[in-house]
C-alpha atoms as a PDB file:
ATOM      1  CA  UNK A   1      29.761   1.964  17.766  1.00  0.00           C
ATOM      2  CA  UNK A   2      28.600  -0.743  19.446  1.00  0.00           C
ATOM      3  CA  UNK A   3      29.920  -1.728  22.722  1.00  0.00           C
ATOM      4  CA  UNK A   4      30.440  -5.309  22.994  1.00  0.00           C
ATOM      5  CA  UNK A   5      31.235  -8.109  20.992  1.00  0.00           C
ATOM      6  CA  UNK A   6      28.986 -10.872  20.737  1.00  0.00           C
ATOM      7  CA  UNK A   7      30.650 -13.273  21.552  1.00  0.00           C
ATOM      8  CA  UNK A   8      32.743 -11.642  23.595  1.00  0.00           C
ATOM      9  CA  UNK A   9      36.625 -12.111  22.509  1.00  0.00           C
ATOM     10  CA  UNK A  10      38.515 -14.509  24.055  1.00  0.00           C
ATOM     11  CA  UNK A  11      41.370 -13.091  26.134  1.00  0.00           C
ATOM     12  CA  UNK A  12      44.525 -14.486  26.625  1.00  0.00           C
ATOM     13  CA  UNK A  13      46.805 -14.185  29.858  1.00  0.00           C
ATOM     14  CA  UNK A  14      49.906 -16.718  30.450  1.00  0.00           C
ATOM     15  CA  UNK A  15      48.237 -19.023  32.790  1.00  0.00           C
ATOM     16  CA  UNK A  16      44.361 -18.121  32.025  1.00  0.00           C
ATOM     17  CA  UNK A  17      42.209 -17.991  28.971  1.00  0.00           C
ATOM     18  CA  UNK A  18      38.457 -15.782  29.843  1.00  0.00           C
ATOM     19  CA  UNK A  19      35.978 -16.699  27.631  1.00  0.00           C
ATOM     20  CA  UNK A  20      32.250 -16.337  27.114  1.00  0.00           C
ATOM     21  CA  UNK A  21      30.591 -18.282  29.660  1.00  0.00           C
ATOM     22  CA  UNK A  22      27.712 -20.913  28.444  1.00  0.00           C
ATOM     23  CA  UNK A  23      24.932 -22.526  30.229  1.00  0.00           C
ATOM     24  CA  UNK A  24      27.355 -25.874  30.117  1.00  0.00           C
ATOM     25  CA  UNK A  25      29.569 -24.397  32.602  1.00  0.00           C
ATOM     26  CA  UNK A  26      26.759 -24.849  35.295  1.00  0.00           C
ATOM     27  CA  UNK A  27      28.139 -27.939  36.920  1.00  0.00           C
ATOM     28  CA  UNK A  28      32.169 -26.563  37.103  1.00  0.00           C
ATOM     29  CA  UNK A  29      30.403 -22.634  38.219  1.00  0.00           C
ATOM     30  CA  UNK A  30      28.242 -24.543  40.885  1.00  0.00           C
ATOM     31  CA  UNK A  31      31.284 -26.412  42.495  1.00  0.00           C
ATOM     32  CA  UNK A  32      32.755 -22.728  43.230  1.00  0.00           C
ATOM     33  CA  UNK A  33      29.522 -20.958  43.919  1.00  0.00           C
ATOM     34  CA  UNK A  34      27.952 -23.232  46.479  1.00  0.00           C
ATOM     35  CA  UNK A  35      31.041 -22.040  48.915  1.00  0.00           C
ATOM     36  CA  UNK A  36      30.029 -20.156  52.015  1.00  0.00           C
ATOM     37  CA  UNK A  37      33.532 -18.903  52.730  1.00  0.00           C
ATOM     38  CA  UNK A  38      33.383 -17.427  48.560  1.00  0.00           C
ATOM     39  CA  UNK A  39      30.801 -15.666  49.739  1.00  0.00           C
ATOM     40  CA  UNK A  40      31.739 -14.353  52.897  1.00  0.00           C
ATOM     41  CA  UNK A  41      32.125 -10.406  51.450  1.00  0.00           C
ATOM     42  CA  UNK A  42      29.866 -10.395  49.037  1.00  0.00           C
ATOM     43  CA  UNK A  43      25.798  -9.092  48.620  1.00  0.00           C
ATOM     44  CA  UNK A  44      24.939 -12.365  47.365  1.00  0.00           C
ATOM     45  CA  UNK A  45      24.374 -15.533  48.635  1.00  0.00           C
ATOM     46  CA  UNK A  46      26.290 -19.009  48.273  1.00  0.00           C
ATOM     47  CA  UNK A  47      24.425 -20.921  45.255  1.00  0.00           C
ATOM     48  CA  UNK A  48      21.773 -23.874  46.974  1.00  0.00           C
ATOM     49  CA  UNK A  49      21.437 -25.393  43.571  1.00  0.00           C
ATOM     50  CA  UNK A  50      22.341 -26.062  40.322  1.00  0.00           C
ATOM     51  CA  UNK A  51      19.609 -24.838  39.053  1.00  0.00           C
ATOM     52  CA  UNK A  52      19.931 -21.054  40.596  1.00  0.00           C
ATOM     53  CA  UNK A  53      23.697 -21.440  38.447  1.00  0.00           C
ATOM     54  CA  UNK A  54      21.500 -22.110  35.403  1.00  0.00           C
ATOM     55  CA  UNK A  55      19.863 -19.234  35.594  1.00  0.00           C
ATOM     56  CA  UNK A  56      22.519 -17.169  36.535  1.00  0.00           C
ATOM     57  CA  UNK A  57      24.408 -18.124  33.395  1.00  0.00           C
ATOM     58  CA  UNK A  58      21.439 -17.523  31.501  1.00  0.00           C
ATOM     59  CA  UNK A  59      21.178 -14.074  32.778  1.00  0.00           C
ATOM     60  CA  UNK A  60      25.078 -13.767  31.940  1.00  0.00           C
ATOM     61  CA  UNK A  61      24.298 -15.381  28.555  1.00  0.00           C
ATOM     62  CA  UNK A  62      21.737 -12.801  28.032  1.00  0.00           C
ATOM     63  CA  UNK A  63      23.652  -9.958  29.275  1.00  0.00           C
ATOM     64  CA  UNK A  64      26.050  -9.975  26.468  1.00  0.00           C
ATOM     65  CA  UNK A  65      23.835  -8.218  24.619  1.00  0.00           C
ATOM     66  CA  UNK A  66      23.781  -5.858  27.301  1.00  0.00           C
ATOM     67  CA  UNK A  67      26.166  -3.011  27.052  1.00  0.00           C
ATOM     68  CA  UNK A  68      26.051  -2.574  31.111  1.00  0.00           C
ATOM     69  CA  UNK A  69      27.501  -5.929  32.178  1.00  0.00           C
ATOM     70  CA  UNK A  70      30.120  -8.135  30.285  1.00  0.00           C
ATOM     71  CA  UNK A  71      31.642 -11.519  32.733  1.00  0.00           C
ATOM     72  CA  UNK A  72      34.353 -13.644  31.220  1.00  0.00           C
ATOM     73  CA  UNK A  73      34.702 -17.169  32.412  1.00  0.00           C
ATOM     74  CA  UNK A  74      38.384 -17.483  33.953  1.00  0.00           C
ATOM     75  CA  UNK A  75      39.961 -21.247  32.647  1.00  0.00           C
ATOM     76  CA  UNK A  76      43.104 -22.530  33.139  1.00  0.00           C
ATOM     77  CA  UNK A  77      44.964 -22.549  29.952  1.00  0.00           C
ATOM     78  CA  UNK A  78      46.138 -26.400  30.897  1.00  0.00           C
ATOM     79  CA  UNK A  79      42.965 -28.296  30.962  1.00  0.00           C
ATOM     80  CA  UNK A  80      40.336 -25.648  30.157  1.00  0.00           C
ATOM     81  CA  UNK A  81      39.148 -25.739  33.681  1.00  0.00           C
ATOM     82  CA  UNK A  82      36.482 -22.893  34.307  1.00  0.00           C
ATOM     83  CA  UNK A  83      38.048 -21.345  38.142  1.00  0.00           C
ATOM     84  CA  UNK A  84      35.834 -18.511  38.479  1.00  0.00           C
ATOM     85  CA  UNK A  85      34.890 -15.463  36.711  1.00  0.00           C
ATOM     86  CA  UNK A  86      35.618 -11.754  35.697  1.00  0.00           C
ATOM     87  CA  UNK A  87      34.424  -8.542  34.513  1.00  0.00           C
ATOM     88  CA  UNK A  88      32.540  -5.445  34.252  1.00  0.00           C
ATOM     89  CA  UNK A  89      29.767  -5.745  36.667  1.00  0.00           C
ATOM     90  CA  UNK A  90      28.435  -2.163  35.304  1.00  0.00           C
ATOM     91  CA  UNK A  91      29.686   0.066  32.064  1.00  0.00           C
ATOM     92  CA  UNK A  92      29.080   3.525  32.534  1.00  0.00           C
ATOM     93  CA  UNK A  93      29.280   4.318  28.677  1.00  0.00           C
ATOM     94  CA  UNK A  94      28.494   8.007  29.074  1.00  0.00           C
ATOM     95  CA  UNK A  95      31.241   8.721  31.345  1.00  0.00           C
ATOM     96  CA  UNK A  96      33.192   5.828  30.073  1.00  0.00           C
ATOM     97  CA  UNK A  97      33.482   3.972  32.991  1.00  0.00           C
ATOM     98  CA  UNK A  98      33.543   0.640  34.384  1.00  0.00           C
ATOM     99  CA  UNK A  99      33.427  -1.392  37.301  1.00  0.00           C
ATOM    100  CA  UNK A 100      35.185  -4.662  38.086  1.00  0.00           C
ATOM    101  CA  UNK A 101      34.363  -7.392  39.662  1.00  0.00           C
ATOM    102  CA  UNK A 102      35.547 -11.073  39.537  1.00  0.00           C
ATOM    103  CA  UNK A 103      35.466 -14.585  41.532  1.00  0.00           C
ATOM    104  CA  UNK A 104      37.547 -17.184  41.684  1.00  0.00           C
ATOM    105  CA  UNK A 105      37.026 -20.733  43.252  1.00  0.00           C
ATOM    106  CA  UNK A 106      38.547 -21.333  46.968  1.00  0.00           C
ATOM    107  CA  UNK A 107      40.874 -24.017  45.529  1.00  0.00           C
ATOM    108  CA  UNK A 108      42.168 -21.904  43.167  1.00  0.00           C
ATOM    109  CA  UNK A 109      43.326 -18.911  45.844  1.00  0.00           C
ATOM    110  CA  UNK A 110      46.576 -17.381  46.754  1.00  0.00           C
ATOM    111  CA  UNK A 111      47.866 -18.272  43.390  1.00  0.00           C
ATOM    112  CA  UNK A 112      47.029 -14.868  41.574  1.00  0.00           C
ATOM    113  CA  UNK A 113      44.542 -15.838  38.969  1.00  0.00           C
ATOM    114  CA  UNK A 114      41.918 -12.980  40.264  1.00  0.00           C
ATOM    115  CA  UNK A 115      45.335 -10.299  39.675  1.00  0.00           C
ATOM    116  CA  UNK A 116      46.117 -11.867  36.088  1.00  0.00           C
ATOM    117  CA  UNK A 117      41.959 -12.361  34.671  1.00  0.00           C
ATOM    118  CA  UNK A 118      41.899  -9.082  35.873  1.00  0.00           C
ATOM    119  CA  UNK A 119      45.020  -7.342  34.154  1.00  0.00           C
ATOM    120  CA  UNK A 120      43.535  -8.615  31.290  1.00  0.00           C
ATOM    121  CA  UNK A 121      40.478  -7.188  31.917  1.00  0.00           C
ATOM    122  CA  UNK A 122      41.229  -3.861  32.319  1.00  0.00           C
ATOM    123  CA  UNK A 123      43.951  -3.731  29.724  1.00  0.00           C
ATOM    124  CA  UNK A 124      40.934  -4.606  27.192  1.00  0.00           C
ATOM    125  CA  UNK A 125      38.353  -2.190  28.708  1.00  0.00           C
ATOM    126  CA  UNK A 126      41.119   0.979  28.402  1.00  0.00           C
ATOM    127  CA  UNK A 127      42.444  -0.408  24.650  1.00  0.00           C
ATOM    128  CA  UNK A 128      39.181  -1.771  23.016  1.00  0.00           C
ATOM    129  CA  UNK A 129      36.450  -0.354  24.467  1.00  0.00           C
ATOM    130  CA  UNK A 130      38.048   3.006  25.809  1.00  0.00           C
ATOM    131  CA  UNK A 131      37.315   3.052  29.126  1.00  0.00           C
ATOM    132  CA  UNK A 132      38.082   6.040  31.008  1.00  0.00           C
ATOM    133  CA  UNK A 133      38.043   5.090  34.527  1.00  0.00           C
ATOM    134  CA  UNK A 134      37.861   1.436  35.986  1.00  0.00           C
ATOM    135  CA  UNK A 135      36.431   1.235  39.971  1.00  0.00           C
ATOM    136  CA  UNK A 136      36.264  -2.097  42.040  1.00  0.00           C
ATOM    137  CA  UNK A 137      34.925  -1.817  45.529  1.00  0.00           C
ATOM    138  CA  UNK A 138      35.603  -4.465  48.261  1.00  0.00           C
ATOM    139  CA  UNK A 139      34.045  -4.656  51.783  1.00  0.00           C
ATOM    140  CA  UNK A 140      36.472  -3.652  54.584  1.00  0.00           C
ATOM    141  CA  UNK A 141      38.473  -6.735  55.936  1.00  0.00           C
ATOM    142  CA  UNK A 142      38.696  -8.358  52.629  1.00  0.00           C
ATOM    143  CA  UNK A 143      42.440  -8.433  53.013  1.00  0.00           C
ATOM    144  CA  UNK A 144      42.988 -10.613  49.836  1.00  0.00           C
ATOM    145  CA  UNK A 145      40.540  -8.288  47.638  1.00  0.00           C
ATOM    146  CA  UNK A 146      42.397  -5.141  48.734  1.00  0.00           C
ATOM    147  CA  UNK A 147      45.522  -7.569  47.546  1.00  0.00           C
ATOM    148  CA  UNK A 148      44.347  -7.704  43.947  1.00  0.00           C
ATOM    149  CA  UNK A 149      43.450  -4.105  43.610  1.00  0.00           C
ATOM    150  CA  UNK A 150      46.608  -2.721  44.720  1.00  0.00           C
ATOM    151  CA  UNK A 151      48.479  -4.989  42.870  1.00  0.00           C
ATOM    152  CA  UNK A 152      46.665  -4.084  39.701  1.00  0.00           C
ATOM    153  CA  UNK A 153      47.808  -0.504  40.194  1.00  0.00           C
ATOM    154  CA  UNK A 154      44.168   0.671  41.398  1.00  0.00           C
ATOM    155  CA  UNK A 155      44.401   4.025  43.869  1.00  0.00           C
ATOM    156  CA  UNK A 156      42.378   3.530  46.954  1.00  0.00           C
ATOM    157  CA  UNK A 157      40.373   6.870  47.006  1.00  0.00           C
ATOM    158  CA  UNK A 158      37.522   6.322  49.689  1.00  0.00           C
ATOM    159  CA  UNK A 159      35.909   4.051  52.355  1.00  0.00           C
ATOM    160  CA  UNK A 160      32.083   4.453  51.800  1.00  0.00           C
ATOM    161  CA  UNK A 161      30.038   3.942  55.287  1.00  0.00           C
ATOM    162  CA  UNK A 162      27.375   0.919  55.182  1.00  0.00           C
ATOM    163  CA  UNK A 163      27.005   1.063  51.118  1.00  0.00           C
ATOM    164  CA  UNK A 164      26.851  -2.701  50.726  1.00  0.00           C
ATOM    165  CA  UNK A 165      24.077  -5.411  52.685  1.00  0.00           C
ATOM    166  CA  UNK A 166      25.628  -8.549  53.216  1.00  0.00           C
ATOM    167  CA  UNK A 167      23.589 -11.378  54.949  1.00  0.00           C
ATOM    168  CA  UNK A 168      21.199  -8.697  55.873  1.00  0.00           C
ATOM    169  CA  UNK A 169      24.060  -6.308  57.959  1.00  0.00           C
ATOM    170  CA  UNK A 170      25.039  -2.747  56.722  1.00  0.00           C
ATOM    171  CA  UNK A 171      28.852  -2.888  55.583  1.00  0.00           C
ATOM    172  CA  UNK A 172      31.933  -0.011  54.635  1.00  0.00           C
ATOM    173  CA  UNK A 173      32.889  -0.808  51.326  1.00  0.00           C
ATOM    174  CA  UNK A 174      36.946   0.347  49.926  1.00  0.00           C
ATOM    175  CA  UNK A 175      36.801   1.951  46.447  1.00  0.00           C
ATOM    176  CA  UNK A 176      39.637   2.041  44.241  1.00  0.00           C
ATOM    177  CA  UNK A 177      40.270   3.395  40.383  1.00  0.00           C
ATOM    178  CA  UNK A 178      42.657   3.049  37.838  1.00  0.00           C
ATOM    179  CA  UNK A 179      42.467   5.886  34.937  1.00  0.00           C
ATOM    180  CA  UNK A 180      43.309   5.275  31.580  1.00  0.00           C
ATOM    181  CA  UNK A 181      46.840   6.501  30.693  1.00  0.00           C
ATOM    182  CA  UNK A 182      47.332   7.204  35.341  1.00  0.00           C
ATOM    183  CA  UNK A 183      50.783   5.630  34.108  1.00  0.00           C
ATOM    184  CA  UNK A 184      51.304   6.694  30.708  1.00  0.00           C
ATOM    185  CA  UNK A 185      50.021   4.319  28.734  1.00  0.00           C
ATOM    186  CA  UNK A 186      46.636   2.944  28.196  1.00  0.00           C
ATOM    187  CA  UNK A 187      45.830   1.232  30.650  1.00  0.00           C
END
């Protein structure tokens, strides 16, 4: 069985449609990624050109062929505008498990795109690809993170001491889960 798709299928949420990102979304990805405060709790580092968002979506592009990584583009459903992105920044397909991971653009916040691209995500890992057990991990004092993993019904289970580097300092990370069927249903 093979993991993925290729392409990817595009998923459908009421606001949101995620679909296979392209090297043409470089300019719209680069508007987001070039933010400082985007990347305040995160390992990497805000994007200097357009170029390093090239190659990032070509690395993206590539990876769907991957069955360890699979990142959606997150676009509004009026005007097709790419806000961010999410995913499964590792698949575990032993164990089947997954871990999520997403970004969305500091104009787009507080308006709970990251919560909805992400339902969708998950409800496709547990249905189509039969994920077991999705994790997300956020650095401590991410308030809005910890926001969107609660919401999605993830169980915080365990702060991890210094497991991430960001900007070259040691930093606790929060890790949450959400098992297939937890509430009865898949996913």
């Amino acid at each position: 069985m093979e993991l993925f798709e290729d392409p990817p299928p595009t998923l459908a949420t009421r606001r949101l449609f995620l679909r296979k990102l392209e090297v043409e979304d470089a300019d719209a990805m680069y508007a987001y990624l070039c933010d400082p405060r985007l990347t305040e709790f995160v390992s990497w580092e805000p994007h200097v050109s357009i170029e390093q968002t090239v190659l990032y979506l070509m690395t993206v592009e590539s990876a769907y062929r991957d069955p360890g990584l699979l990142e959606w583009g997150v676009t509004t459903r009026r005007g097709g505008r790419l806000i961010g992105t999410c995913g499964f920044t590792r698949v575990d397909r032993d164990h089947a498990r997954a871990e999520l991971g997403y970004t969305i653009g500091r104009r787009f916040w507080g308006r709970g795109y990251a919560t909805e691209a992400a339902e969708a995500v998950m409800r496709w890992g547990f249905e189509s690809l039969e994920i077991n057990r999705i994790e997300a991990q956020c650095a401590v004092g991410n308030a809005a993170s910890e926001r969107v993993l609660r919401k999605l019904g993830m169980a915080f289970e365990a702060r991890l001491a210094e497991r991430v580097s960001i900007r070259g300092r040691f930093c606790d990370v929060e890790m949450f889960a959400r098992l297939r069927g937890a509430d009865g249903r898949a996913g």
